[in-house]
N, C-alpha and C. Protein backbone atom coordinates (compact mmCIF):
# COMPACT_ATOMS: atom_id res chain seq x y z
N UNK A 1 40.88 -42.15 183.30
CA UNK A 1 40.86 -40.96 182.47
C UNK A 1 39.51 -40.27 182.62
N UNK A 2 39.73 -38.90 182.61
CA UNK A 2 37.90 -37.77 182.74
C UNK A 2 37.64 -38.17 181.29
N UNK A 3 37.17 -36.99 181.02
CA UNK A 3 37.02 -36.82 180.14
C UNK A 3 37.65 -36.34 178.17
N UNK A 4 37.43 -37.19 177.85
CA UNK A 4 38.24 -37.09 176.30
C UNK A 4 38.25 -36.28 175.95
N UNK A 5 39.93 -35.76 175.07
CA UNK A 5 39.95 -34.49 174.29
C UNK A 5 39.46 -34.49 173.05
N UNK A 6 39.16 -33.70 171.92
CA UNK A 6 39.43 -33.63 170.55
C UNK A 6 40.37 -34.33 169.96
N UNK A 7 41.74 -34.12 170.93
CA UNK A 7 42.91 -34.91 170.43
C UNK A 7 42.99 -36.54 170.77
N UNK A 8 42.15 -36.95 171.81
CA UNK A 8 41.88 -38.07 172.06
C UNK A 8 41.16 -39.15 170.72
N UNK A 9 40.48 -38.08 170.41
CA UNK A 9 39.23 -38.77 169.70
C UNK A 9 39.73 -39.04 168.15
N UNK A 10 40.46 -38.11 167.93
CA UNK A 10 41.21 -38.03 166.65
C UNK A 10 42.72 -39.24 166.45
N UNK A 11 43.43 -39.58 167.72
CA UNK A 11 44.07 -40.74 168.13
C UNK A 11 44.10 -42.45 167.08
N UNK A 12 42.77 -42.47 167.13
CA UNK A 12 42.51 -43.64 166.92
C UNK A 12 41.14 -43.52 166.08
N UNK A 13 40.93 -43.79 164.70
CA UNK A 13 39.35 -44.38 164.07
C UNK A 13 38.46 -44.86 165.26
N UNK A 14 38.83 -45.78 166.17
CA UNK A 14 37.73 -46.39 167.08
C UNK A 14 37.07 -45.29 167.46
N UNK A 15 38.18 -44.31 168.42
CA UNK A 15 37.68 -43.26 169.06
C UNK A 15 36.81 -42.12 168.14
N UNK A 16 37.19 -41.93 167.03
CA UNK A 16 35.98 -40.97 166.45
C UNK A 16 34.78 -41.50 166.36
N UNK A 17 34.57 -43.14 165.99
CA UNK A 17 33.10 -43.14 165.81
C UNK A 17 32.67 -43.29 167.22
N UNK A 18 33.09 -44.11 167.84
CA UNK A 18 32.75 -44.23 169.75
C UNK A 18 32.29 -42.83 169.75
N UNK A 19 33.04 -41.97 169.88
CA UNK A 19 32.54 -40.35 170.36
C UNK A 19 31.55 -39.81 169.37
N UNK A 20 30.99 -40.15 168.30
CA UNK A 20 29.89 -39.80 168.04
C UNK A 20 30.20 -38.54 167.10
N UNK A 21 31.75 -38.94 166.69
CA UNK A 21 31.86 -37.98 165.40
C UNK A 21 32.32 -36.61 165.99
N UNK A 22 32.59 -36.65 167.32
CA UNK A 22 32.76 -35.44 168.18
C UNK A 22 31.71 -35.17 169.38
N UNK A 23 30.34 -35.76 168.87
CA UNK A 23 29.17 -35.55 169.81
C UNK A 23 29.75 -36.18 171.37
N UNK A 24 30.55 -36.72 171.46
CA UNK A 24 30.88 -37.43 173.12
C UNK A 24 31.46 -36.34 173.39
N UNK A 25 31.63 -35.39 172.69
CA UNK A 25 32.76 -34.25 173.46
C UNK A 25 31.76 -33.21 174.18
N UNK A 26 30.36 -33.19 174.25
CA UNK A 26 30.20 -32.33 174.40
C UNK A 26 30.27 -32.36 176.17
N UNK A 27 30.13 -30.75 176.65
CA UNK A 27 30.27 -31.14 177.88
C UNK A 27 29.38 -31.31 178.83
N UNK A 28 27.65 -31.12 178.41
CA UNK A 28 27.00 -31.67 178.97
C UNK A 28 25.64 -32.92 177.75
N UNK A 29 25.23 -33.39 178.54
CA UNK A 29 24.43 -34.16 177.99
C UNK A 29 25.00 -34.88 176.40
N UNK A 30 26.24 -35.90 176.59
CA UNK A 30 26.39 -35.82 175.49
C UNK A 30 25.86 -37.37 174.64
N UNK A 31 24.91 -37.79 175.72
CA UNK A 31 24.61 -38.62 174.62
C UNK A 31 23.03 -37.86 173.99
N UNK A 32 22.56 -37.30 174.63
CA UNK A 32 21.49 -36.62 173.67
C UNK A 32 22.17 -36.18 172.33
N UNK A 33 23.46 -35.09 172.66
CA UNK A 33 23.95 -35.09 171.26
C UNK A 33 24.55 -35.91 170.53
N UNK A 34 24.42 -36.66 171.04
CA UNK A 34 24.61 -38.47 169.87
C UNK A 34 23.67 -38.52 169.59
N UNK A 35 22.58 -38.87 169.83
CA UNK A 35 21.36 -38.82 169.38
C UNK A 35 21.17 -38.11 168.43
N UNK A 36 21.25 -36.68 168.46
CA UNK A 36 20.87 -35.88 167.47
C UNK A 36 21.93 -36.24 166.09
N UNK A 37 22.69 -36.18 166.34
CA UNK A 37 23.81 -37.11 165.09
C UNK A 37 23.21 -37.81 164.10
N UNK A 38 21.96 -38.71 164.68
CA UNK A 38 21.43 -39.69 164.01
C UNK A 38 20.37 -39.35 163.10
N UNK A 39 20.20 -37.99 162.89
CA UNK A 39 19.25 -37.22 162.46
C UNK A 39 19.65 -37.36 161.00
N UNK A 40 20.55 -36.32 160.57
CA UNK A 40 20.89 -36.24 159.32
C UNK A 40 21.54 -37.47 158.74
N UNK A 41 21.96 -38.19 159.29
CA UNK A 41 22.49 -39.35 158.94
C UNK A 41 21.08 -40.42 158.75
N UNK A 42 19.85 -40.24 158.89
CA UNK A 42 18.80 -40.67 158.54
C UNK A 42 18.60 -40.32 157.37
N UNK A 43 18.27 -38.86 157.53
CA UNK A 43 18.08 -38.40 156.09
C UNK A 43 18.68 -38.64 155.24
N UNK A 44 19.72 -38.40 155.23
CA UNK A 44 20.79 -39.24 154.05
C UNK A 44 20.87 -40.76 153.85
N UNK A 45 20.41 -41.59 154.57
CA UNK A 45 19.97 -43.14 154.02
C UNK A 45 18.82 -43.24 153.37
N UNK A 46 18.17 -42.28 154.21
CA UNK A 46 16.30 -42.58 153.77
C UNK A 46 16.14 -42.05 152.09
N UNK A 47 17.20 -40.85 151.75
CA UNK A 47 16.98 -40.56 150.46
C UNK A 47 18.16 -41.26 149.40
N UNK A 48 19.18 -41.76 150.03
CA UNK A 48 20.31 -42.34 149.14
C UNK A 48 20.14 -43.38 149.25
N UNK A 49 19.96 -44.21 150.13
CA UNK A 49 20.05 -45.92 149.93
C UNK A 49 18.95 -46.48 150.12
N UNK A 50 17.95 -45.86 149.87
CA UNK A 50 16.33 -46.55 150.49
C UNK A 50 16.49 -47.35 151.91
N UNK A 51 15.15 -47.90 152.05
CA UNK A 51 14.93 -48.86 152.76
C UNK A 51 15.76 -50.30 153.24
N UNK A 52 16.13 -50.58 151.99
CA UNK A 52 16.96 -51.83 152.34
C UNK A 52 18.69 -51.43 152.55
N UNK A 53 19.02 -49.95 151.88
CA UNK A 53 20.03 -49.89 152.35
C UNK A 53 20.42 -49.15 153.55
N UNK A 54 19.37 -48.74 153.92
CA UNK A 54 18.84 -47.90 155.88
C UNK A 54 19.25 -48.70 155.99
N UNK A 55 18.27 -50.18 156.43
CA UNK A 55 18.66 -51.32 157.49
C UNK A 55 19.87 -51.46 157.50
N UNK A 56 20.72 -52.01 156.29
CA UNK A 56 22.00 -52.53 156.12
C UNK A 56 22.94 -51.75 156.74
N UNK A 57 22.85 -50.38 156.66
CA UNK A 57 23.60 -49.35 157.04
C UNK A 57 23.46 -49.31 159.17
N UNK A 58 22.49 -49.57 159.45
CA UNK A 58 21.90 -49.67 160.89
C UNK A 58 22.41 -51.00 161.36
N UNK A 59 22.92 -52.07 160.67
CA UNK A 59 23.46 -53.43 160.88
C UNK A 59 24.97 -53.48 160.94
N UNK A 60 25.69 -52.35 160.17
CA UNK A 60 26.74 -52.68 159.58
C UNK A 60 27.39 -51.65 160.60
N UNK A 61 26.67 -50.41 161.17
CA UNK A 61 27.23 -49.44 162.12
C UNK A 61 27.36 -49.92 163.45
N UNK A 62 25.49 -50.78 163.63
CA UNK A 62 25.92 -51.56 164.86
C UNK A 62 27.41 -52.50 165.00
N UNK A 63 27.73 -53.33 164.38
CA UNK A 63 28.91 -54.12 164.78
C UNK A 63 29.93 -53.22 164.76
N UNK A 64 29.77 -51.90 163.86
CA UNK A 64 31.45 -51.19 163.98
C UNK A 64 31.12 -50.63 165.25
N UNK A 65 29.85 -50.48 165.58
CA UNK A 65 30.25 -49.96 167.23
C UNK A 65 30.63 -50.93 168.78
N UNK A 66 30.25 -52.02 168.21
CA UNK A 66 30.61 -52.62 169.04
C UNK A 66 31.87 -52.97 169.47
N UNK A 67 32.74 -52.91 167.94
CA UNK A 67 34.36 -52.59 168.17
C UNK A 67 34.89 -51.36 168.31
N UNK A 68 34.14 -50.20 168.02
CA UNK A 68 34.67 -48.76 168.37
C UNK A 68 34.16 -48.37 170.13
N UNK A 69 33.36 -49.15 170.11
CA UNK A 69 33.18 -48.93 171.93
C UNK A 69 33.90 -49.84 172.95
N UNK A 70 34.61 -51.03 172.71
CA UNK A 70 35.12 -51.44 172.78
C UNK A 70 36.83 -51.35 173.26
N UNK A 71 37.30 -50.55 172.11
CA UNK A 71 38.30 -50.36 171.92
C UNK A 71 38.27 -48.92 172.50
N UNK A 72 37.82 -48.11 172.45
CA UNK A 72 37.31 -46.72 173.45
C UNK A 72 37.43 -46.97 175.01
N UNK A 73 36.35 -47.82 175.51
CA UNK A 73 35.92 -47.78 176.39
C UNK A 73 37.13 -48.47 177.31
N UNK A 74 38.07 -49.39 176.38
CA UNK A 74 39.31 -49.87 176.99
C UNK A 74 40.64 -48.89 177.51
N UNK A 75 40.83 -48.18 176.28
CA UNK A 75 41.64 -47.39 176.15
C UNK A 75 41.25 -45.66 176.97
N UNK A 76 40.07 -45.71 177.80
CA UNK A 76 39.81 -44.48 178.34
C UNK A 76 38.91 -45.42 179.97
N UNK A 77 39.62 -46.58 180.24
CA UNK A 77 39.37 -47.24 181.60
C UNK A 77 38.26 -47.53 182.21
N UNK A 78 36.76 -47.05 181.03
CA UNK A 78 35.41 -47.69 181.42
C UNK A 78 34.61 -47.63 180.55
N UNK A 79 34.00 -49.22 180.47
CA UNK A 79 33.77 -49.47 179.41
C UNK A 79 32.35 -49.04 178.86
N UNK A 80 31.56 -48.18 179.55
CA UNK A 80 30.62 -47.66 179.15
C UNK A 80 30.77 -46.00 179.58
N UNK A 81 32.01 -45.36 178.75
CA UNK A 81 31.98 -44.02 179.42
C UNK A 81 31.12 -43.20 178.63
N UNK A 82 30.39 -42.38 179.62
CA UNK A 82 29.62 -41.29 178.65
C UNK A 82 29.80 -40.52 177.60
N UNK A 83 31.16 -40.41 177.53
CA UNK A 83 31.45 -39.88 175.93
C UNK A 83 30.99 -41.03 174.86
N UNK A 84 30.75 -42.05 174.94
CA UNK A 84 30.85 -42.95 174.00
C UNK A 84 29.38 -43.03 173.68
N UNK A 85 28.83 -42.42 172.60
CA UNK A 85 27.58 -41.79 172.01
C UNK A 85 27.35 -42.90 170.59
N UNK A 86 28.38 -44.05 170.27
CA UNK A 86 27.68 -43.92 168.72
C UNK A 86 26.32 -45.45 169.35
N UNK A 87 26.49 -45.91 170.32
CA UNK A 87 25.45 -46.98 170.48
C UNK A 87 23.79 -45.71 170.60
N UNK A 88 24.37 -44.34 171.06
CA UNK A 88 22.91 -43.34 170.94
C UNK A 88 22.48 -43.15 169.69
N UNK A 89 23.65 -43.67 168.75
CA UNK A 89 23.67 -42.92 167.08
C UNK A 89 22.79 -43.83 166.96
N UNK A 90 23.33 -45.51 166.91
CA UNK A 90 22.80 -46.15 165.84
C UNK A 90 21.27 -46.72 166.11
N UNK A 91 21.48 -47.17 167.90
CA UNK A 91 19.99 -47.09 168.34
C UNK A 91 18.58 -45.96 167.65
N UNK A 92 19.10 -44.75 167.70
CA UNK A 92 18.13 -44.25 167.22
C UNK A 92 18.22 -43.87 165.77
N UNK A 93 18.88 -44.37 164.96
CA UNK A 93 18.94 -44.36 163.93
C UNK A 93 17.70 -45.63 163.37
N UNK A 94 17.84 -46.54 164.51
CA UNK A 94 16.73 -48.18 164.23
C UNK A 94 15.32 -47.27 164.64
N UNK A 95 15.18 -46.58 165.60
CA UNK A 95 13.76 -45.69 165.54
C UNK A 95 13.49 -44.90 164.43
N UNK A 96 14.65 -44.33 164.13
CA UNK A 96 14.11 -43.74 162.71
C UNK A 96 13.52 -43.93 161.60
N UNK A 97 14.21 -45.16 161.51
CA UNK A 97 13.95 -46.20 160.67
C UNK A 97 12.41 -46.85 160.60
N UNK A 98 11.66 -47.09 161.06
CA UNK A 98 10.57 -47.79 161.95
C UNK A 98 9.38 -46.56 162.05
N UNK A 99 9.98 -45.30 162.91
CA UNK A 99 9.10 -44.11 163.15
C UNK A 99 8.59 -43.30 162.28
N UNK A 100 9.56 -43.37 161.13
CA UNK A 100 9.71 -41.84 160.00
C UNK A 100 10.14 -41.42 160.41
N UNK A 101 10.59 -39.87 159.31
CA UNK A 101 11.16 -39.01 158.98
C UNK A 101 10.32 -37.37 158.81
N UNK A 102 9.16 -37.58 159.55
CA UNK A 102 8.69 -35.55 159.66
C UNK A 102 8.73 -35.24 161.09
N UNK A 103 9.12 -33.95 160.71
CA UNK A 103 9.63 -33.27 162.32
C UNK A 103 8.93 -33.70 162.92
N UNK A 104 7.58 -33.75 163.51
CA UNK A 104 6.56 -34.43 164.36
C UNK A 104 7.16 -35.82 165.16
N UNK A 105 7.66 -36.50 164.15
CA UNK A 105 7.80 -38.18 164.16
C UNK A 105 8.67 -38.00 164.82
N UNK A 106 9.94 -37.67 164.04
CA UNK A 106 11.15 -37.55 164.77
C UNK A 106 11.31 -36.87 166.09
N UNK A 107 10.64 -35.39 166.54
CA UNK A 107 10.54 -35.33 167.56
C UNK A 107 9.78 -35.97 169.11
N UNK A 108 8.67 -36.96 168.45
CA UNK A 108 8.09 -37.53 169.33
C UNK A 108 8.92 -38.55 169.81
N UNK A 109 9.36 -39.00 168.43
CA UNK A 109 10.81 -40.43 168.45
C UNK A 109 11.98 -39.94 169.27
N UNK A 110 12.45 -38.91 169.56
CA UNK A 110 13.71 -38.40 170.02
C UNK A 110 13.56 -38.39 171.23
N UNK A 111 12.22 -37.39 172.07
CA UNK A 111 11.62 -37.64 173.28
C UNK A 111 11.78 -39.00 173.71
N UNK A 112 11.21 -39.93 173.02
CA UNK A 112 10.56 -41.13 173.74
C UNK A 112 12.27 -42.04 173.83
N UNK A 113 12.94 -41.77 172.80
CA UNK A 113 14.35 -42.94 172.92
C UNK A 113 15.26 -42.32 174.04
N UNK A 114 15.38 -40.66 174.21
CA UNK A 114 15.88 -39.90 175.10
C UNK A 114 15.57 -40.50 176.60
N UNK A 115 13.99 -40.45 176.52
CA UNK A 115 13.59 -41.08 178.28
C UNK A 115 13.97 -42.26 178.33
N UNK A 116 13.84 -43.53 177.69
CA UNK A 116 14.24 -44.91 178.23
C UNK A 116 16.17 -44.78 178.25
N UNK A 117 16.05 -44.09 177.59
CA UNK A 117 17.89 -44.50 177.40
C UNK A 117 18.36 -43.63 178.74
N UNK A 118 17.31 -42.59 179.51
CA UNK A 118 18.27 -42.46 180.24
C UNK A 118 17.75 -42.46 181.81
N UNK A 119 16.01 -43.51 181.48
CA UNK A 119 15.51 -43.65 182.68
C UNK A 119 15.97 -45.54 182.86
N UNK A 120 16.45 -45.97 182.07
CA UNK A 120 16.92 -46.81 181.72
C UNK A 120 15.83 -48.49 182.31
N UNK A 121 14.43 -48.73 182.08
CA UNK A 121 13.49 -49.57 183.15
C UNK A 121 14.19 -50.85 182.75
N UNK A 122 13.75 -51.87 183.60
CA UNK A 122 14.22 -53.05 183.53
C UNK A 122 13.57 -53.25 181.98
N UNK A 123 14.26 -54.28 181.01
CA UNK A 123 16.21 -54.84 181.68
C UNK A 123 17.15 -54.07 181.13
N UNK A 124 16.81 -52.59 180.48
CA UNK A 124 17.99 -51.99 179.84
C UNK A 124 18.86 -51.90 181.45
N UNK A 125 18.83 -51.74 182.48
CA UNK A 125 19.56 -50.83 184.07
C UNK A 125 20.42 -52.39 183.74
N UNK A 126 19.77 -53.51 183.89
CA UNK A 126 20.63 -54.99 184.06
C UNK A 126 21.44 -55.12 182.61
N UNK A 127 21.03 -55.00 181.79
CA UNK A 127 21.67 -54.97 180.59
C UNK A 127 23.34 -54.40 180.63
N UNK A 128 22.93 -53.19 181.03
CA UNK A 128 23.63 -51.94 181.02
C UNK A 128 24.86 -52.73 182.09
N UNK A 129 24.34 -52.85 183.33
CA UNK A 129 25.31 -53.44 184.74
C UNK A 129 25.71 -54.53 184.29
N UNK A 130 25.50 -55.50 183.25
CA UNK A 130 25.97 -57.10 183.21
C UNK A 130 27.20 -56.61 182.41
N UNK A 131 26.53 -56.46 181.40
CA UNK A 131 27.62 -56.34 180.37
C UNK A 131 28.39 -55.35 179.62
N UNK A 132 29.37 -55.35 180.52
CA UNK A 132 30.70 -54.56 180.19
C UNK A 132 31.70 -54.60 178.82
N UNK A 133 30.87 -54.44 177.94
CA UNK A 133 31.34 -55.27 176.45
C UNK A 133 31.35 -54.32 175.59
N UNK A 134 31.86 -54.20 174.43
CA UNK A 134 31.73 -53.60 173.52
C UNK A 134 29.73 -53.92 173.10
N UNK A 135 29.56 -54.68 173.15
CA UNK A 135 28.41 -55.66 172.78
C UNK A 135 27.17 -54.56 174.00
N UNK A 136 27.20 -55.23 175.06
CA UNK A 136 26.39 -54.52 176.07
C UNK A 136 26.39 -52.86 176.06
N UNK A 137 27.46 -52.18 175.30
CA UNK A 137 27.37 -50.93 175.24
C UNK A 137 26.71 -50.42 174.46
N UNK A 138 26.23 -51.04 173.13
CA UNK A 138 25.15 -50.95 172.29
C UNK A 138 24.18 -52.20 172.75
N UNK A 139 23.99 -52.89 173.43
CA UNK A 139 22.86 -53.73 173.28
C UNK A 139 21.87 -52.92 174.54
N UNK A 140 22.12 -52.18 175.36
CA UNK A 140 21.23 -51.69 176.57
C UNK A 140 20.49 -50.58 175.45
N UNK A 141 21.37 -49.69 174.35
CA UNK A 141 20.36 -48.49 173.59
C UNK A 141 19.54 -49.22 172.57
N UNK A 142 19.83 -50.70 172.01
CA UNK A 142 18.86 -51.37 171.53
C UNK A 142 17.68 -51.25 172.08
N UNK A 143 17.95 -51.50 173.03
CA UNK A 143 16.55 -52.38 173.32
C UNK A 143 15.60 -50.89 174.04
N UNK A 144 16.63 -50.00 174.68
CA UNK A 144 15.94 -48.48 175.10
C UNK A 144 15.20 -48.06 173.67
N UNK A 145 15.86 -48.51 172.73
CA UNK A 145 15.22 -48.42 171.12
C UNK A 145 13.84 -48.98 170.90
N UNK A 146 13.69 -50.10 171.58
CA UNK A 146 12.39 -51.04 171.39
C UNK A 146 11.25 -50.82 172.32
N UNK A 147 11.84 -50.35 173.12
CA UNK A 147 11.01 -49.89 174.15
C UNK A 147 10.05 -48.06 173.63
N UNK A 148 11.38 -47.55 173.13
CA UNK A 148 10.74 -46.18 172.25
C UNK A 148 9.37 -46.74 171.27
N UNK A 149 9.77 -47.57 170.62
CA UNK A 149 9.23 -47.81 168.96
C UNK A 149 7.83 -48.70 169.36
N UNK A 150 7.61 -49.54 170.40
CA UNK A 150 6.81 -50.17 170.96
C UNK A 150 5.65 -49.22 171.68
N UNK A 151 6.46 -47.72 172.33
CA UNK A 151 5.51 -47.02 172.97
C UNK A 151 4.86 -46.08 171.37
N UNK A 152 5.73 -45.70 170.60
CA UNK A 152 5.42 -45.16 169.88
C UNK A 152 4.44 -45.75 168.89
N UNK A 153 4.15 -46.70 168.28
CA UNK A 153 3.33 -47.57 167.85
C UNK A 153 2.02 -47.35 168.04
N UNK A 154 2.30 -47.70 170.03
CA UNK A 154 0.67 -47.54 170.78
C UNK A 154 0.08 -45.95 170.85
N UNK A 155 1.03 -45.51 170.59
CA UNK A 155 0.75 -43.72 170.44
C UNK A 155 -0.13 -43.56 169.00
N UNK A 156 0.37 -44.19 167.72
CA UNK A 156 -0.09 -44.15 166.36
C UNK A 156 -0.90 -44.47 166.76
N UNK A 157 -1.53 -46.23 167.14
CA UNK A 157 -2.95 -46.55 167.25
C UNK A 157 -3.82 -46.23 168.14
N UNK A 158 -3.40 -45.62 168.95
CA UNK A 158 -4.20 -44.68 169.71
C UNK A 158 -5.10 -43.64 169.04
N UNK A 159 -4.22 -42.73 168.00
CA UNK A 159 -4.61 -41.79 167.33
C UNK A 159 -5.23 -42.30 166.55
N UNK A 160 -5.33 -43.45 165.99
CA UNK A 160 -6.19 -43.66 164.75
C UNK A 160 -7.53 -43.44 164.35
């Protein structure tokens, strides 16, 4: 299968969150606009559920994506197809988390998760090639996540 319709995505619960709420539809670059998804959906944890209910919420999305990519990535014949944006959601939803929340932050944060996720350095490229999983489809933007939050860090203490 190319690429997913609206009507695809609407099919099945898996398929809406896999697609990123619609963001997999777009027709270019669509996991950046997964990414951006993760924006307001920050804001709205960071001011409704605090801190402890961010994380929980970043724990509880990861595993539903691992069965909404899963079940996506089966049902549209590869299991890491580029429409499938919510492992961009929730990954950078864990930078958000970690980075803050002022335009500054977030845009430095968006840059920096944007380049690893899609320059992909060892081991997200092996990550990515091993595992064909619901699991490996969010575990390669993890760690493109850690790799953001790690550079970003050395960026803060740099400035200090």
């Amino acid at each position: 299968m190319t690429a997913p319709t609206a009507q695809f995505m609407l099919h099945h619960p898996a398929h809406f969150i896999a697609l990123g709420f619609g963001a997999g539809l777009a027709p270019v670059a669509p996991g950046t606009f997964g990414t951006l998804v993760a924006i307001p959906i920050a804001l709205v944890l960071h001011r409704y559920a605090g801190d402890a209910g961010f994380a929980a919420a970043i724990a509880v999305l990861f595993a539903i994506g691992v069965w909404a990519s899963a079940v996506t990535g089966r049902a549209l014949g590869v299991p890491d197809h580029g429409s499938i944006v919510v492992d961009e959601v929730v990954a950078f939803l864990l930078v958000l988390y970690f980075a803050g929340l002022t335009p500054l932050r977030i845009a430095f944060a968006f840059l920096l998760f944007r380049f690893f996720d899609i320059v992909k350095p060892p081991p997200i490229r092996q990550v990515d090639a091993a595992m064909k999983s619901g699991f490996g489809v969010m575990l390669d933007d993890i760690v493109a996540a850690g790799y953001s939050l790690l550079v970003f860090a050395l960026a803060a203490r740099a400035m200090q």
